[in-house]
N, C-alpha and C. Protein backbone atom coordinates (compact mmCIF):
# COMPACT_ATOMS: atom_id res chain seq x y z
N UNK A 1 2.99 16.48 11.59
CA UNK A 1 1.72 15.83 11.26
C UNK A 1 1.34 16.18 9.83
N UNK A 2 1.02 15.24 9.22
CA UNK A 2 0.68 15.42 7.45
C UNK A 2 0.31 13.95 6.98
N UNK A 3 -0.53 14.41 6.38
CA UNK A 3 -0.95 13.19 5.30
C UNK A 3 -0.30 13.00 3.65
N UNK A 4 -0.27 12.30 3.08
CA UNK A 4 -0.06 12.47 1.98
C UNK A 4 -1.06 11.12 0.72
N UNK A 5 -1.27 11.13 -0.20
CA UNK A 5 -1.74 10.22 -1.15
C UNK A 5 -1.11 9.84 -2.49
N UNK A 6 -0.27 8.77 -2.90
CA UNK A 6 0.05 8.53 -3.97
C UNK A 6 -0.82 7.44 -5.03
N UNK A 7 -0.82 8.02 -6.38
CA UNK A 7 -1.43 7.17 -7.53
C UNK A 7 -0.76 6.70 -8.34
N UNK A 8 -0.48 5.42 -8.51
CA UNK A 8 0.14 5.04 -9.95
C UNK A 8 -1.06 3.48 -10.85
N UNK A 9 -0.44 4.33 -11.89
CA UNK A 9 -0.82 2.90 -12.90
C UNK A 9 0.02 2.19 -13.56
N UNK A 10 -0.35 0.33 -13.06
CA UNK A 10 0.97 -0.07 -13.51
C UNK A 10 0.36 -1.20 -14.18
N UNK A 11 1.13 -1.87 -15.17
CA UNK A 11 0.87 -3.12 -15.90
C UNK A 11 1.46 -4.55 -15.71
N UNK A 12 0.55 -5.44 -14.99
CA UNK A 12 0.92 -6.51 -14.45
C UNK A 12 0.46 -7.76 -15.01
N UNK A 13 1.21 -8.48 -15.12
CA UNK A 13 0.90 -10.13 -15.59
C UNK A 13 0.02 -11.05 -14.88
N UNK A 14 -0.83 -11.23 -15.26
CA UNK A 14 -1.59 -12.30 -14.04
C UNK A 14 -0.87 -12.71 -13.28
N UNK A 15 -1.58 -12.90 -12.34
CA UNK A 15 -1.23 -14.15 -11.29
C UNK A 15 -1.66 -13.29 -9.81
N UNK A 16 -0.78 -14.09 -8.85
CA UNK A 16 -1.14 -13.87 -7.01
C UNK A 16 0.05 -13.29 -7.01
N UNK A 17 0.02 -11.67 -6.36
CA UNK A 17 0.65 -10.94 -5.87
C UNK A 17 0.70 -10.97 -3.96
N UNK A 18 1.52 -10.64 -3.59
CA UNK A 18 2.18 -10.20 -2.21
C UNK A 18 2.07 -8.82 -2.49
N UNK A 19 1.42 -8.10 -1.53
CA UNK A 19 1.30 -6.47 -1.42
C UNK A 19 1.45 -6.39 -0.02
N UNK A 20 3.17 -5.10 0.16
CA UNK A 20 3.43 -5.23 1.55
C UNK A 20 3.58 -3.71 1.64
N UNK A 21 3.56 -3.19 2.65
CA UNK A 21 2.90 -1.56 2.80
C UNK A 21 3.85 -1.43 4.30
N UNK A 22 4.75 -0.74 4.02
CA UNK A 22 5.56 -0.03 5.49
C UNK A 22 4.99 1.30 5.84
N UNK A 23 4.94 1.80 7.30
CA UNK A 23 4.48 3.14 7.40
C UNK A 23 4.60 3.22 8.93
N UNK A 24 4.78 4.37 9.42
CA UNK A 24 5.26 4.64 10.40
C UNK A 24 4.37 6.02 10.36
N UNK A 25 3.57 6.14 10.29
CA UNK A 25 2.19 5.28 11.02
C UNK A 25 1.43 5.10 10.51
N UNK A 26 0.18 5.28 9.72
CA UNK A 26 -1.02 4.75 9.10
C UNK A 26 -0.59 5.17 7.72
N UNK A 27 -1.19 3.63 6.81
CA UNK A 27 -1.13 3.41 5.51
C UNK A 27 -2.37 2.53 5.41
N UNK A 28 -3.18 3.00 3.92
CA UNK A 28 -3.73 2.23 3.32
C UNK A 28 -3.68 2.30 1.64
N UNK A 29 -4.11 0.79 1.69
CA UNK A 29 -3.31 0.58 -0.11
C UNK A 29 -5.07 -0.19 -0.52
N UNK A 30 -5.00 0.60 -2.10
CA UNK A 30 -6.41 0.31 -2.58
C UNK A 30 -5.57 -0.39 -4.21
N UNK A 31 -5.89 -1.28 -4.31
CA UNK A 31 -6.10 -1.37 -6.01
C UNK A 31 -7.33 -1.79 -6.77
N UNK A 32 -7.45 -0.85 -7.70
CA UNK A 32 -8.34 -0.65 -8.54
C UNK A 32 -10.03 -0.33 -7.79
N UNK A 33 -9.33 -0.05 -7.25
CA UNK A 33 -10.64 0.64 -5.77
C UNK A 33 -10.91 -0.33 -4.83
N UNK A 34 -10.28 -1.29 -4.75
CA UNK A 34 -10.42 -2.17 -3.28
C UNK A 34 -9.53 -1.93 -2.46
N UNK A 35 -9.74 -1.48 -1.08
CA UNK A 35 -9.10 -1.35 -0.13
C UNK A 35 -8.34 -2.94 0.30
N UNK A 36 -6.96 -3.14 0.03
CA UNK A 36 -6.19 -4.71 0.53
C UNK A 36 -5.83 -4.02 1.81
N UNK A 37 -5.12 -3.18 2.04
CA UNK A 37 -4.39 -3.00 3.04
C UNK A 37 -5.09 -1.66 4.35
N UNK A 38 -5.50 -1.86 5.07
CA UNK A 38 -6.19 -0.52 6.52
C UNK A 38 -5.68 -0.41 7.43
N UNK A 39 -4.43 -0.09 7.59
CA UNK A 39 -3.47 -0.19 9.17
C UNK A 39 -3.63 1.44 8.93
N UNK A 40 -4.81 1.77 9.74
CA UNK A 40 -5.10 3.46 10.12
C UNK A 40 -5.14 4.07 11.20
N UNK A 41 -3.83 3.62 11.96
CA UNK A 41 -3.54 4.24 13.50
C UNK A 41 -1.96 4.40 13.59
N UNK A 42 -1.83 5.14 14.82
CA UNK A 42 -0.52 5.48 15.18
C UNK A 42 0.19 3.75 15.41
N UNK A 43 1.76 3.84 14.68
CA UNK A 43 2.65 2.74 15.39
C UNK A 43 4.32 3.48 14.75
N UNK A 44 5.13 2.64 15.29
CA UNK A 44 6.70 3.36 14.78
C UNK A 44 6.46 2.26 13.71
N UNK A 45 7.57 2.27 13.14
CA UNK A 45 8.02 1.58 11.77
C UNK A 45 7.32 0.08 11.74
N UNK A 46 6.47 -0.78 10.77
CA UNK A 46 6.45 -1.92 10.91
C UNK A 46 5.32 -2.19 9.42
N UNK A 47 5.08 -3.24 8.84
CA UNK A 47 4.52 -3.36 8.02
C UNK A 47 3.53 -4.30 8.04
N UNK A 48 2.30 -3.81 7.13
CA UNK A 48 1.29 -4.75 6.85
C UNK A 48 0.61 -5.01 5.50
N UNK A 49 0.55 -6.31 5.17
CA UNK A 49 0.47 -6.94 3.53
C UNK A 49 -0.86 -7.92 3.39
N UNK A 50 -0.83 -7.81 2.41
CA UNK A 50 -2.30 -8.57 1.57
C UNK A 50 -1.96 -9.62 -0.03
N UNK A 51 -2.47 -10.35 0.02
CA UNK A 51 -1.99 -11.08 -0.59
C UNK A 51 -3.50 -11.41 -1.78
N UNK A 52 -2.95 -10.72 -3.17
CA UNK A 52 -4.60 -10.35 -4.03
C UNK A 52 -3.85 -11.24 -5.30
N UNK A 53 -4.88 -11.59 -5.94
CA UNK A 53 -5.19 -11.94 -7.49
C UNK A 53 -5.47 -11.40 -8.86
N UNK A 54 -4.38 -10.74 -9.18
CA UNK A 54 -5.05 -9.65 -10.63
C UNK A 54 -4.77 -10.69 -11.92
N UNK A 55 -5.66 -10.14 -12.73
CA UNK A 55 -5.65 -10.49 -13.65
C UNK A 55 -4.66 -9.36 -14.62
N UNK A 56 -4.26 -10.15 -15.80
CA UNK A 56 -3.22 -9.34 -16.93
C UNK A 56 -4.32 -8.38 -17.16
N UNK A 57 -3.36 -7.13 -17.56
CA UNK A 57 -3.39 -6.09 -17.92
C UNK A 57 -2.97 -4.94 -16.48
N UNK A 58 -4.15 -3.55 -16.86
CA UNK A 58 -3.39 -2.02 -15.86
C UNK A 58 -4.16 -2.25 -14.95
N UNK A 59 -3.36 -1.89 -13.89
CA UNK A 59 -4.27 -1.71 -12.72
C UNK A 59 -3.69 -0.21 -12.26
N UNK A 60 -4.72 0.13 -10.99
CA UNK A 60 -4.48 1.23 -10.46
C UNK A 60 -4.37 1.15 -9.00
N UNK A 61 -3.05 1.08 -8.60
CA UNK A 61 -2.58 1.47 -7.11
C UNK A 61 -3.18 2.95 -6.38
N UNK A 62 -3.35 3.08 -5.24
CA UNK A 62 -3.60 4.00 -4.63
C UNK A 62 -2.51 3.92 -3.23
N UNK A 63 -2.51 4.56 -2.60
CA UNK A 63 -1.39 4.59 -1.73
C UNK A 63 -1.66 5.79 -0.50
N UNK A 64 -2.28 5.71 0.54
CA UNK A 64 -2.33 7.06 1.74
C UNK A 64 -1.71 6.79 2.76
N UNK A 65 -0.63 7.90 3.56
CA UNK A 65 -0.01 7.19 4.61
C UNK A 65 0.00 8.71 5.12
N UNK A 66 -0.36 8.51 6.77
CA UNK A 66 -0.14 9.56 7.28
C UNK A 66 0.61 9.78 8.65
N UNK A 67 1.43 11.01 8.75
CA UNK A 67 2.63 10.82 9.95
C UNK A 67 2.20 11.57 11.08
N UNK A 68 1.87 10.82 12.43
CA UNK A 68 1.59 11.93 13.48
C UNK A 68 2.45 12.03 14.35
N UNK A 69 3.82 12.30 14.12
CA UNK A 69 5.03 12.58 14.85
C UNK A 69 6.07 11.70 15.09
N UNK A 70 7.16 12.42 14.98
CA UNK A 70 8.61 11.53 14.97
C UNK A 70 9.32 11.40 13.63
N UNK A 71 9.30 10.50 13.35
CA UNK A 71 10.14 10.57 11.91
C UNK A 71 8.81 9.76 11.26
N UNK A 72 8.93 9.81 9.79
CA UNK A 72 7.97 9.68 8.54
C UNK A 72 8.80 8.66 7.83
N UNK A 73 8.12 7.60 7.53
CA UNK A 73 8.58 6.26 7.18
C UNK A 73 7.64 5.69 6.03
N UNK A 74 7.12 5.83 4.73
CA UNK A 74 6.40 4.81 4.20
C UNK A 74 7.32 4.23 2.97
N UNK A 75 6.41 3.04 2.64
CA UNK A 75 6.86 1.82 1.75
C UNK A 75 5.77 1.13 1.09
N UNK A 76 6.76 0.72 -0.13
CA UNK A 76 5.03 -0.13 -1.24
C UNK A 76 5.76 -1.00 -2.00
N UNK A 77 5.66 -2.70 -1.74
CA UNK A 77 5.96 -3.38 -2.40
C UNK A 77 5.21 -4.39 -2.97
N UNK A 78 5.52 -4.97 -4.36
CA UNK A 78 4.31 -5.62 -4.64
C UNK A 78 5.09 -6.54 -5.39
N UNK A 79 5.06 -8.03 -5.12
CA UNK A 79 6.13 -9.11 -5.55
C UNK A 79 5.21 -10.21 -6.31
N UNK A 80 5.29 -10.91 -7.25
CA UNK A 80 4.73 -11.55 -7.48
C UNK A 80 4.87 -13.17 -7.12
N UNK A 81 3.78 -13.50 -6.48
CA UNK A 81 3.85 -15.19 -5.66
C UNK A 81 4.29 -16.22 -6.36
């Protein structure tokens, strides 16, 4: 059992992004302080995505996923539409 939190800042081109979040078991994904993604309960491996609008320039990802037994699984993808 453990939590963990990752931060990055990254520089993106306008447009509509796909934001897809794997975790085995609870993940939530914030950018630039909006929560897109809240799957905050126990499940085995499976993913859940949000589909946002940034504008050019930095943004700031946030990233929390936490494991309450078995094996520890997270993921962060962000594709542009």
């Amino acid at each position: 059992t453990f939590s963990i939190r990752w931060t990055r800042t990254w520089t993106w081109a306008g447009g509509t992004y796909n934001v897809v979040a794997g975790s085995d078991d609870g993940v939530r994904v914030w950018i630039d302080g909006v929560l897109v993604i809240d799957f905050w309960r126990d499940r085995g491996f499976g993913t859940s995505s949000a589909t946002v609008a940034l504008a050019a320039g930095t943004h700031t990802v946030i990233m929390e996923f936490y494991e309450n037994g078995g094996y520890a699984r997270a993921s962060l993808a962000l594709t542009r539409v």
